[in-house]
Protein backbone atom coordinates (compact mmCIF):
# COMPACT_ATOMS: atom_id res chain seq x y z
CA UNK A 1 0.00 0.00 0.00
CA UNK A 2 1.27 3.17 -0.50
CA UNK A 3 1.62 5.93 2.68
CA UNK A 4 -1.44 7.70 1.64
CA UNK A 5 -4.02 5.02 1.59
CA UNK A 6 -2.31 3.75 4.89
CA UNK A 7 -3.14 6.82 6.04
CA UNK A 8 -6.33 7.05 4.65
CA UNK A 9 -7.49 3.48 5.96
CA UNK A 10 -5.83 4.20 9.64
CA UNK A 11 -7.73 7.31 10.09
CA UNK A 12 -10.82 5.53 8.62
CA UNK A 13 -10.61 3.03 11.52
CA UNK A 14 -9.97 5.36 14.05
CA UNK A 15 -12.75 7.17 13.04
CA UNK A 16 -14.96 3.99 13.13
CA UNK A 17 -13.59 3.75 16.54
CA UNK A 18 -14.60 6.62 17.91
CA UNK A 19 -18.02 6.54 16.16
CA UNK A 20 -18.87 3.03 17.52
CA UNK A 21 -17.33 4.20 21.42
CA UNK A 22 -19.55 7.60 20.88
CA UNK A 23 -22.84 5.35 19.83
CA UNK A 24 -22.57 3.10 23.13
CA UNK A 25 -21.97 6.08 25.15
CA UNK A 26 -25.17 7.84 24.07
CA UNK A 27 -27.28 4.74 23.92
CA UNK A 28 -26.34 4.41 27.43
CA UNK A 29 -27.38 7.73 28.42
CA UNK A 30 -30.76 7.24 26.78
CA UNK A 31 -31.47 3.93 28.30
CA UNK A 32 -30.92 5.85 31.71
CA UNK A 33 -33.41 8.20 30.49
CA UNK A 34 -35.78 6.41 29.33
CA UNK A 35 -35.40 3.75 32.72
CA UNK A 36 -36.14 6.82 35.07
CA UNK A 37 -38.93 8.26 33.06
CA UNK A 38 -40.38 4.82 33.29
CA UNK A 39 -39.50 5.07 36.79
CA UNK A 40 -41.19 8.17 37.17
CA UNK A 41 -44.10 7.00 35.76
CA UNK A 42 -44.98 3.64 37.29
CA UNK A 43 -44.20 5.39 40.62
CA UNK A 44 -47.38 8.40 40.27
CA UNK A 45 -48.93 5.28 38.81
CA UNK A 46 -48.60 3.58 42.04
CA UNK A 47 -50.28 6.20 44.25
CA UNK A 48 -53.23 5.92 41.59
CA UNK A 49 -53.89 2.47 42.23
CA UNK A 50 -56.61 2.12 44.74
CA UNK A 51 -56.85 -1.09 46.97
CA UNK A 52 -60.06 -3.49 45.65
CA UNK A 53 -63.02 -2.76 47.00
CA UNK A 54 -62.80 1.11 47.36
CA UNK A 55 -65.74 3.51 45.78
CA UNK A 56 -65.48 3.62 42.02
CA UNK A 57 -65.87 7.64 41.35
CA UNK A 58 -62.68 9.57 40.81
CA UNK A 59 -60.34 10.61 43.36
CA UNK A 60 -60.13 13.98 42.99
CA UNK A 61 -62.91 16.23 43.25
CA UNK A 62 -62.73 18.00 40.04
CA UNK A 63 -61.59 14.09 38.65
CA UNK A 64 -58.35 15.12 36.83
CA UNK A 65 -55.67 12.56 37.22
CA UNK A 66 -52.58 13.65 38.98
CA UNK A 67 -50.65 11.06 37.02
CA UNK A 68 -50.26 13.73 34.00
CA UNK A 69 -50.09 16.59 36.84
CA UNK A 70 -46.35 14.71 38.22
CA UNK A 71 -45.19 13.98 34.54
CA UNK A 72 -45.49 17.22 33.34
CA UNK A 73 -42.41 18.79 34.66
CA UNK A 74 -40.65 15.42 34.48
CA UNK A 75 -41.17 14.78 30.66
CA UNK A 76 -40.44 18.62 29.77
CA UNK A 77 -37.10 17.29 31.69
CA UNK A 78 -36.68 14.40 29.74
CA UNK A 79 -37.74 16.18 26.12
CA UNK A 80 -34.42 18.75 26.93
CA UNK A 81 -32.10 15.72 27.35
CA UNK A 82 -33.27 14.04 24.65
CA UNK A 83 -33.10 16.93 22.36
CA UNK A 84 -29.17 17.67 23.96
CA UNK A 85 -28.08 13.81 23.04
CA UNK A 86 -27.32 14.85 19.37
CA UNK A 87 -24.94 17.44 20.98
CA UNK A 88 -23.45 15.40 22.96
CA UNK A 89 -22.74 12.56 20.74
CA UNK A 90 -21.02 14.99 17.82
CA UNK A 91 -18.68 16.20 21.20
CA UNK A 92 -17.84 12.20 22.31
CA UNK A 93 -17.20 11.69 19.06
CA UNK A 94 -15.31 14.37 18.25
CA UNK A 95 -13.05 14.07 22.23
CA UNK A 96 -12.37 10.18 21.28
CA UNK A 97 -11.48 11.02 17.89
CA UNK A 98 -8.77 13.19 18.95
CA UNK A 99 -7.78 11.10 21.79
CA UNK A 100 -7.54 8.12 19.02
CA UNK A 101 -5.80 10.40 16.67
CA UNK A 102 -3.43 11.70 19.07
CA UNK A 103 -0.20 14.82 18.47
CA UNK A 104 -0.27 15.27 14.68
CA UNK A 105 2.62 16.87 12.90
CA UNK A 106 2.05 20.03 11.15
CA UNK A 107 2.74 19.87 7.69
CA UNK A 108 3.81 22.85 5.39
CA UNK A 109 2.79 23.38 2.30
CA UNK A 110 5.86 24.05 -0.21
């Protein structure tokens, strides 16, 4: 091979590299997210529940549910992280493909 495509095909793989190590890093984040939203969510759904045998009509007066009351600010929460993960998989990328790359030389133009 000549020193070009070597070069070409190393920083190809590094690149790869960094992608795949930047993809498990954010799917990891998300699966957190996504577990304490759940989380979040069974929990108000759990003070919904009534024991069996307790009157049928709502619990509330005005018979809202407070499940969606509790979420509200929670999934607002959840909708800003989501919307940052794009962010902050171009930045992991970017850090591991530097850290991959390592000092470069400068080269001149003649």
């Amino acid at each position: 091979m000549q020193p070009g495509y070597r070069t070409i095909l190393s920083e190809m793989i590094l690149a790869q590299s960094a992608a795949a190590g930047a993809f498990a890093d954010v799917t990891a984040r998300y699966t957190l997210l996504v577990g304490q939203q759940y989380q979040a969510a069974l929990a108000s759904l759990g003070t919904e529940i009534r024991p069996k045998g307790a009157d049928v009509g709502p619990k509330q007066p005005d018979g809202g549910s407070r499940i969606t009351e509790e979420l509200l600010p929670s999934s607002a929460n959840f909708c800003r992280a989501f919307a940052g993960l794009s962010r902050l998989s171009m930045m992991l990328f970017l850090s591991r493909y530097d850290a991959l790359r390592g000092h470069r030389s400068v080269v001149e133009d003649c």
